[in-house]
PDB file of N, CA and C in Angstrom:
ATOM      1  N   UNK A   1      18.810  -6.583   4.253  1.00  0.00           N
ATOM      2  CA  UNK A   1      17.735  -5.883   4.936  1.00  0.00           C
ATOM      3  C   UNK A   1      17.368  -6.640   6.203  1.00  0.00           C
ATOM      4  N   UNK A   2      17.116  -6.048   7.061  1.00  0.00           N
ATOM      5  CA  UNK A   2      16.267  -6.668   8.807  1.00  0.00           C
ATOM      6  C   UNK A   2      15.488  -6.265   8.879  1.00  0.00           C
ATOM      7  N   UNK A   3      14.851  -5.127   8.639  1.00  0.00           N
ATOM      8  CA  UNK A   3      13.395  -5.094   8.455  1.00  0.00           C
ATOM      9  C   UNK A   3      12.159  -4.389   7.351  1.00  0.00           C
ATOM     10  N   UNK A   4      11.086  -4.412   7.156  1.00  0.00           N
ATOM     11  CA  UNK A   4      10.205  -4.555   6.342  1.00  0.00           C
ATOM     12  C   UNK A   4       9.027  -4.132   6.691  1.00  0.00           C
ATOM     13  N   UNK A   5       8.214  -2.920   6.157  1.00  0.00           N
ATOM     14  CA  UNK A   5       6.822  -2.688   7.038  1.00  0.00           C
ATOM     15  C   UNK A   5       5.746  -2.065   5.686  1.00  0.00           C
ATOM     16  N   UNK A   6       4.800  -2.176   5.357  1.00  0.00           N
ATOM     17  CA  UNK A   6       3.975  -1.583   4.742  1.00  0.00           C
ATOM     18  C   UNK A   6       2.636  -0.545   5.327  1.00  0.00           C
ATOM     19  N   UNK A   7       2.042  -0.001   4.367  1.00  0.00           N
ATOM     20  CA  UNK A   7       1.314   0.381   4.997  1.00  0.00           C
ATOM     21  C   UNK A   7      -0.122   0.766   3.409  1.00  0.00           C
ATOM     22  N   UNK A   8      -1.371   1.337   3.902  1.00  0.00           N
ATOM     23  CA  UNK A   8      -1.901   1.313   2.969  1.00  0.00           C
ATOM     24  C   UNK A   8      -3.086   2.688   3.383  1.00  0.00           C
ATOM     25  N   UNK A   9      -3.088   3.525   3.161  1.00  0.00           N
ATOM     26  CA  UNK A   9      -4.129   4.928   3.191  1.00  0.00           C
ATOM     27  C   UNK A   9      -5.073   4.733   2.068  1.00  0.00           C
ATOM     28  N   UNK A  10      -5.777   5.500   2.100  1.00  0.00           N
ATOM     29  CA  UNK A  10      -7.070   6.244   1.196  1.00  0.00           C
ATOM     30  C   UNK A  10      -7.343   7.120   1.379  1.00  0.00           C
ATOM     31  N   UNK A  11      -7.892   7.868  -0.186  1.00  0.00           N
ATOM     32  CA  UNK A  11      -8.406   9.062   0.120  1.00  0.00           C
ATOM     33  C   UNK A  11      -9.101   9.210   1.188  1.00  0.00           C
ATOM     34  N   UNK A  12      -9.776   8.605   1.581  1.00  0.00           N
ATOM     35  CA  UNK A  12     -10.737   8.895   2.298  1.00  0.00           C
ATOM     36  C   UNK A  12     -10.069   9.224   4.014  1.00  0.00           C
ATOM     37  N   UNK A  13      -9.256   9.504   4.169  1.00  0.00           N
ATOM     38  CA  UNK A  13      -8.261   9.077   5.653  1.00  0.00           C
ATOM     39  C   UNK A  13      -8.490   7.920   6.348  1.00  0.00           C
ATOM     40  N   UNK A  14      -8.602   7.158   5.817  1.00  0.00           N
ATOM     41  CA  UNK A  14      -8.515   5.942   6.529  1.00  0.00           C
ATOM     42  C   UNK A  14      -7.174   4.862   6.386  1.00  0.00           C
ATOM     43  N   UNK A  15      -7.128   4.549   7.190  1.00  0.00           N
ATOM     44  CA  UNK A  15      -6.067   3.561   7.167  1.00  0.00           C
ATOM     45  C   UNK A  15      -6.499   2.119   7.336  1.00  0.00           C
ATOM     46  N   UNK A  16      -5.875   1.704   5.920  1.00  0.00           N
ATOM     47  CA  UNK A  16      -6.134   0.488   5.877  1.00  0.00           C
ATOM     48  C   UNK A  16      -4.767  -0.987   6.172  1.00  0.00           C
ATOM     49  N   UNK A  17      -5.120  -1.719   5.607  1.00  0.00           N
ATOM     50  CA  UNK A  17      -3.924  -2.735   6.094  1.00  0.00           C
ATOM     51  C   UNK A  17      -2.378  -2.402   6.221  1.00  0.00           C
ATOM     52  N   UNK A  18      -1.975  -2.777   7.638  1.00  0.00           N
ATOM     53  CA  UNK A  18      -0.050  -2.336   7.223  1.00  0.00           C
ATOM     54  C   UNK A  18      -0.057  -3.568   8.212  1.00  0.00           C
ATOM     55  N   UNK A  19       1.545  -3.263   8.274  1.00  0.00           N
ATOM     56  CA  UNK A  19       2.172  -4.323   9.124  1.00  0.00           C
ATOM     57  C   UNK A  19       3.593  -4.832   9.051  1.00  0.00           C
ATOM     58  N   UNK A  20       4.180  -5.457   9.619  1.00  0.00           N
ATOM     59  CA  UNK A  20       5.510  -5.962   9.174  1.00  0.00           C
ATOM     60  C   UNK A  20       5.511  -6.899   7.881  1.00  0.00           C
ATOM     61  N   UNK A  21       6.457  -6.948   7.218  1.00  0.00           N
ATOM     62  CA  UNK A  21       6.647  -7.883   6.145  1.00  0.00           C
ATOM     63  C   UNK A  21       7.613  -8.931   6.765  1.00  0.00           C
ATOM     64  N   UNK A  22       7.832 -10.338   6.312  1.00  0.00           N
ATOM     65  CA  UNK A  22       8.970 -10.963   6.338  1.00  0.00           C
ATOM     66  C   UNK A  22       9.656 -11.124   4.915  1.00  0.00           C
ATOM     67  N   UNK A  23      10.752 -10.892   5.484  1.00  0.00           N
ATOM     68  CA  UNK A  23      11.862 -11.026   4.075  1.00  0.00           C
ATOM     69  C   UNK A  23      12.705 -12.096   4.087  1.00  0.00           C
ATOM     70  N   UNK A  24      13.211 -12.319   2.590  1.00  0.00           N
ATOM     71  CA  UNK A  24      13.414 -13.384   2.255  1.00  0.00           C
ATOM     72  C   UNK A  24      15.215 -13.346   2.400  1.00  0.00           C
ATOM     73  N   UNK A  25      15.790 -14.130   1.914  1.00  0.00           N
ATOM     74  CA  UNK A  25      17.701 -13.992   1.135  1.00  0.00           C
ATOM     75  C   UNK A  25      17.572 -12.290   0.623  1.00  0.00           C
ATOM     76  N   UNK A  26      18.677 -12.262   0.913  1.00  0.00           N
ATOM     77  CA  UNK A  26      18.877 -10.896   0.464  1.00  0.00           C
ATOM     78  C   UNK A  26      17.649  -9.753   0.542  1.00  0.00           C
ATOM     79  N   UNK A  27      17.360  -9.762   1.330  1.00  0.00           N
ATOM     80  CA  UNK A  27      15.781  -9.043   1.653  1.00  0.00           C
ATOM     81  C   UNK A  27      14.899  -8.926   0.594  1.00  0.00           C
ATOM     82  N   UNK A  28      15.126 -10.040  -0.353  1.00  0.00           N
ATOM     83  CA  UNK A  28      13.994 -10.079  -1.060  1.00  0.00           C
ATOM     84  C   UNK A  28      12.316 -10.364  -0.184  1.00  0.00           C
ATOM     85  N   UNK A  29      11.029  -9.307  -0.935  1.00  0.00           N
ATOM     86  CA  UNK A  29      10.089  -9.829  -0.237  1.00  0.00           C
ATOM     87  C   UNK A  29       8.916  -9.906  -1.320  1.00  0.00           C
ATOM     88  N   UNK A  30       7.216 -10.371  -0.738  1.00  0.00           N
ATOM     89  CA  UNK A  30       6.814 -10.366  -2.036  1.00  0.00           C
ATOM     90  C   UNK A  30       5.068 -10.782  -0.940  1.00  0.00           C
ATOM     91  N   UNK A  31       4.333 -10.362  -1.102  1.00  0.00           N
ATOM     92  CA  UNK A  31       3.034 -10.205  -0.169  1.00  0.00           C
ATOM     93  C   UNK A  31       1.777  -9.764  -0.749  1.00  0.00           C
ATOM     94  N   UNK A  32       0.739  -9.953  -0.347  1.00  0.00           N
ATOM     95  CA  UNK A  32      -0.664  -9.377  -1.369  1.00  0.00           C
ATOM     96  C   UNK A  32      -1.354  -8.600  -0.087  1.00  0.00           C
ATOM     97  N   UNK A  33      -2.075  -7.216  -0.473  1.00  0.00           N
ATOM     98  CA  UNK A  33      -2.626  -6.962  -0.073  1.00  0.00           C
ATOM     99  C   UNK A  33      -4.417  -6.736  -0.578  1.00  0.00           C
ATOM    100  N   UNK A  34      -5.005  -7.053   0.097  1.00  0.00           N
ATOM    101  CA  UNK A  34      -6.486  -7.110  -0.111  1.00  0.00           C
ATOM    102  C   UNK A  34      -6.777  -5.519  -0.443  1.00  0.00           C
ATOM    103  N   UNK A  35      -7.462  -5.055  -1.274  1.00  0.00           N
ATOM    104  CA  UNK A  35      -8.404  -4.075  -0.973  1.00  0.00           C
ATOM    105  C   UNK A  35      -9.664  -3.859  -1.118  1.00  0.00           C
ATOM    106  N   UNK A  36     -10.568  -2.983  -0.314  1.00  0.00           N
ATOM    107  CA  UNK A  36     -11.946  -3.290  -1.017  1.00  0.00           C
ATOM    108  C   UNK A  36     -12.179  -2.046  -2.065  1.00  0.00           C
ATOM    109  N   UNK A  37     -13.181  -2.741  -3.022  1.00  0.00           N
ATOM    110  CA  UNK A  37     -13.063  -2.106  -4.172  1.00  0.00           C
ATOM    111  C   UNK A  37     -14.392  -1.734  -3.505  1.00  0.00           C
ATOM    112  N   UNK A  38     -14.452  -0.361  -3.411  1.00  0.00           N
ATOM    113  CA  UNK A  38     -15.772   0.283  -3.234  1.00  0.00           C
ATOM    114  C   UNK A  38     -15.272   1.814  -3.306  1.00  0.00           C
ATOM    115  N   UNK A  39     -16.135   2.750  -3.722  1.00  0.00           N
ATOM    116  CA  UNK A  39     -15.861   3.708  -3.240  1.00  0.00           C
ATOM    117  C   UNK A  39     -17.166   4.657  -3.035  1.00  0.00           C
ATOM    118  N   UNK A  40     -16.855   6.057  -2.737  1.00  0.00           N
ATOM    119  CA  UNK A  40     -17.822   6.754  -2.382  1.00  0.00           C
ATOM    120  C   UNK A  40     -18.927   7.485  -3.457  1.00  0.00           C
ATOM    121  N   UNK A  41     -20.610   7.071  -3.951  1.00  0.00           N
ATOM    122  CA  UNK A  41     -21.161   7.499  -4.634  1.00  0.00           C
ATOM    123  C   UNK A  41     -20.759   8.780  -5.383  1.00  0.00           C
ATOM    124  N   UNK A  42     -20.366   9.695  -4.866  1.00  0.00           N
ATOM    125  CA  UNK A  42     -20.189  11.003  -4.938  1.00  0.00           C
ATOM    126  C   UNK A  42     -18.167  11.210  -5.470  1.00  0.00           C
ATOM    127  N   UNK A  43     -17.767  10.158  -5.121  1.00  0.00           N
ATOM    128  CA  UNK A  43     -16.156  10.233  -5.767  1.00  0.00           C
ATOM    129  C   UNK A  43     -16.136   9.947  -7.177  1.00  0.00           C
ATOM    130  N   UNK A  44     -16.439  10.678  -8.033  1.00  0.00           N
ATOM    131  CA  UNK A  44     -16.547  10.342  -9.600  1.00  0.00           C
ATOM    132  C   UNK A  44     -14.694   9.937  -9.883  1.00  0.00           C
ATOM    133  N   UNK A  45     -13.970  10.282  -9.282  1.00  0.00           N
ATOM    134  CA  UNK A  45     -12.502  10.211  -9.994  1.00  0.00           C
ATOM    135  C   UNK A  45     -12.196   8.326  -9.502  1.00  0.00           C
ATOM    136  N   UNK A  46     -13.166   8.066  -8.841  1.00  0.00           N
ATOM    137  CA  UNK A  46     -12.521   6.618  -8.177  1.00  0.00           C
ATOM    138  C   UNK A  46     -11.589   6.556  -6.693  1.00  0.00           C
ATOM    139  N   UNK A  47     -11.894   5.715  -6.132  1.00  0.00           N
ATOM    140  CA  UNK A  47     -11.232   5.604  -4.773  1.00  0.00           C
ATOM    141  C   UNK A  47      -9.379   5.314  -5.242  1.00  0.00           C
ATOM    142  N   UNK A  48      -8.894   6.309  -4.553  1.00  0.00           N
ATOM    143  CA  UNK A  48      -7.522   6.487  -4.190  1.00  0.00           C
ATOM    144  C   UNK A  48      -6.681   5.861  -3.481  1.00  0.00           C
ATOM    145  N   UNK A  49      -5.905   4.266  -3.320  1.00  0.00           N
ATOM    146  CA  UNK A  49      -5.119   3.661  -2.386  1.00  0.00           C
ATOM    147  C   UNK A  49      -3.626   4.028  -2.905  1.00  0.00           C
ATOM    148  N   UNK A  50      -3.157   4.659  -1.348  1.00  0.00           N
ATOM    149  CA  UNK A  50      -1.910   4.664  -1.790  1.00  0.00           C
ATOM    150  C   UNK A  50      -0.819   3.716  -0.870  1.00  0.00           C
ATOM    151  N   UNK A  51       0.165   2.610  -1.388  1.00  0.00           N
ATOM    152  CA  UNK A  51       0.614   2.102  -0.703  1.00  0.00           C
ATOM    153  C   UNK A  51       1.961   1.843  -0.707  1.00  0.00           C
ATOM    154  N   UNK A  52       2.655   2.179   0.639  1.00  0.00           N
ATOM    155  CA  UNK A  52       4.002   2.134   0.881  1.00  0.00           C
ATOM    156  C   UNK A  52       4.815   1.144   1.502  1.00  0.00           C
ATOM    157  N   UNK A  53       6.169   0.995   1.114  1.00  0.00           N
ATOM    158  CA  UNK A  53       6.417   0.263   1.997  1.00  0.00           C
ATOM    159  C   UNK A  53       8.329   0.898   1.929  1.00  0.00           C
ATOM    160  N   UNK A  54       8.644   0.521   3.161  1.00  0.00           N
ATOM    161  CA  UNK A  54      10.136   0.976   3.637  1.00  0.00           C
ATOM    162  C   UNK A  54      10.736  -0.033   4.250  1.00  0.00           C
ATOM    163  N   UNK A  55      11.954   0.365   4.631  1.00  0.00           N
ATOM    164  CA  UNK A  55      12.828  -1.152   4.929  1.00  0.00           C
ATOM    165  C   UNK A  55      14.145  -0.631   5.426  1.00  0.00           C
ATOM    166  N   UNK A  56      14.956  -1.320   6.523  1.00  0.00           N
ATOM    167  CA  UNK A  56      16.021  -0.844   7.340  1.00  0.00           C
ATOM    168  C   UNK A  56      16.796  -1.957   7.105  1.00  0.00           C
ATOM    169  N   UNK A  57      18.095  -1.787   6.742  1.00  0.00           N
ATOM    170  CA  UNK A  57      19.451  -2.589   7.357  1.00  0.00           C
ATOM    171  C   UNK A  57      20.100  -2.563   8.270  1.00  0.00           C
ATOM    172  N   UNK A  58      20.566  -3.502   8.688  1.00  0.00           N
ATOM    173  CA  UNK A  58      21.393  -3.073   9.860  1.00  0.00           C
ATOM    174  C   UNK A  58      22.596  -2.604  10.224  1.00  0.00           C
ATOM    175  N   UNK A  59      22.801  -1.326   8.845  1.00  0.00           N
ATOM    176  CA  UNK A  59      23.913  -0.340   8.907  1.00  0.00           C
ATOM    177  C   UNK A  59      22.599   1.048   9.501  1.00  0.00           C
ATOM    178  N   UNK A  60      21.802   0.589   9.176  1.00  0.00           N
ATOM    179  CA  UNK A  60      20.193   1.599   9.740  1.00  0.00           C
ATOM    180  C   UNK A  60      19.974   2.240   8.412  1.00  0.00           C
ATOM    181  N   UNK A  61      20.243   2.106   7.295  1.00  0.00           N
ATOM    182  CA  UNK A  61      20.143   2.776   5.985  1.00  0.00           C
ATOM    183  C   UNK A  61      18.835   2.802   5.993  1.00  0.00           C
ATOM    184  N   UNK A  62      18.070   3.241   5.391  1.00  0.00           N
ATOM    185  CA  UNK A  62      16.758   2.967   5.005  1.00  0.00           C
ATOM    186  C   UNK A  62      16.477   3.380   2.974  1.00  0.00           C
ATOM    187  N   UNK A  63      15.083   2.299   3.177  1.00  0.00           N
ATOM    188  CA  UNK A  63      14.566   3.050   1.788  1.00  0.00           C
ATOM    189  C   UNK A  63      13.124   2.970   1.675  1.00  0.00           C
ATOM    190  N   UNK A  64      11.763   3.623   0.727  1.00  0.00           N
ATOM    191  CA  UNK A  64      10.517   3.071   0.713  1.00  0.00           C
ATOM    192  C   UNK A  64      10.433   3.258  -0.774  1.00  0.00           C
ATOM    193  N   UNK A  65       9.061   2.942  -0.757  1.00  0.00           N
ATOM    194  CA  UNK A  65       9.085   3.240  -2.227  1.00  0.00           C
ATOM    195  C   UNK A  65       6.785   3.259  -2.251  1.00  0.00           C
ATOM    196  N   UNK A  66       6.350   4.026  -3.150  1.00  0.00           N
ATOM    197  CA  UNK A  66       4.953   3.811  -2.940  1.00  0.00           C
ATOM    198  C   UNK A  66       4.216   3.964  -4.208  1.00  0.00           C
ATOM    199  N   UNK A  67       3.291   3.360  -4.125  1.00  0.00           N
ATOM    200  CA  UNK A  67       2.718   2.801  -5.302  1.00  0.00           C
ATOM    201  C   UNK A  67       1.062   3.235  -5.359  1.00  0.00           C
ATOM    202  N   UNK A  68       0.460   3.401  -6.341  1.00  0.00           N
ATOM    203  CA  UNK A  68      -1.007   4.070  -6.005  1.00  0.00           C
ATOM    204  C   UNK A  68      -1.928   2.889  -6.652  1.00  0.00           C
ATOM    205  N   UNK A  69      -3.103   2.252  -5.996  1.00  0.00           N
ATOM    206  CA  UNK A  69      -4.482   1.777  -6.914  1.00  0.00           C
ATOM    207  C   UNK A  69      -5.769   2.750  -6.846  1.00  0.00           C
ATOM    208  N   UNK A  70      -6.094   2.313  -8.229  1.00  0.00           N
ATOM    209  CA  UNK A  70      -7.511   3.509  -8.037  1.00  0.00           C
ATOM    210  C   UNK A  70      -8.349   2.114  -8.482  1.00  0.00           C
ATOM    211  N   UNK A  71      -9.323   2.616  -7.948  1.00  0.00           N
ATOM    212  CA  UNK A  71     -10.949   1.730  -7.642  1.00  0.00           C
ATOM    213  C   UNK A  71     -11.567   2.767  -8.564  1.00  0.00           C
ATOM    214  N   UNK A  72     -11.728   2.521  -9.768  1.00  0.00           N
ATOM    215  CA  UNK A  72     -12.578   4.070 -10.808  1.00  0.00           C
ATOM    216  C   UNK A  72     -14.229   3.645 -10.959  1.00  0.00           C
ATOM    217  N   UNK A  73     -14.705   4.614 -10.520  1.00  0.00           N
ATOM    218  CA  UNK A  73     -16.029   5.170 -10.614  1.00  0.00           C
ATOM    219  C   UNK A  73     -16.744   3.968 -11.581  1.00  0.00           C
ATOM    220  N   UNK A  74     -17.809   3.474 -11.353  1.00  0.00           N
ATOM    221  CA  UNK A  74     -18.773   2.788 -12.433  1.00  0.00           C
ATOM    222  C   UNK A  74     -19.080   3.878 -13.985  1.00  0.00           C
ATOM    223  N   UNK A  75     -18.597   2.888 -14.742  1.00  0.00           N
ATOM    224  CA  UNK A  75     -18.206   3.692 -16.294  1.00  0.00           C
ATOM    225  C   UNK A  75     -19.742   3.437 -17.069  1.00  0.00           C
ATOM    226  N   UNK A  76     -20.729   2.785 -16.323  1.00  0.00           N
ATOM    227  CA  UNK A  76     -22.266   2.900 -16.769  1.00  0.00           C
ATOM    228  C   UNK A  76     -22.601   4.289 -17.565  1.00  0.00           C
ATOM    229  N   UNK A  77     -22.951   4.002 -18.369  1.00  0.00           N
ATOM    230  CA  UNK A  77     -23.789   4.952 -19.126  1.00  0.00           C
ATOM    231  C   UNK A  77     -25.407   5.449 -19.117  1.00  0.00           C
TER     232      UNK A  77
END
């Protein structure tokens, strides 16, 4: 792999952290992303992050792959 990029949405349309990744041997890679755990009073299902990430060789192949966190609603009674 030569390159590496993430990215991170919310329900809410916002865009949150992306950027290039660096990769390792064999394009292994491995990175944390922050999120804030908050969401909107009124979102009973919990805040929605969905996060991707894709990657190019330099035959230009590509691949991504994306992954979801939910921030769920206060379970107070």
């Amino acid at each position: 792999m030569t390159s590496a990029t993430f990215a991170v949405r919310d329900e809410y349309g916002r865009v949150q952290p992306h950027g290039a990744m660096a990769l390792g041997p064999g394009g292994s890679y491995s990175f944390t992303v922050l999120l804030q755990a908050s969401r909107l009073g009124s979102d009973h299902d919990g805040r929605r992050y969905t996060l991707s990430v894709g990657a190019r060789d330099n035959g230009g192949n590509g691949g991504s792959k994306t992954g979801v966190v939910i921030v769920p609603h206060d379970q107070r009674h």
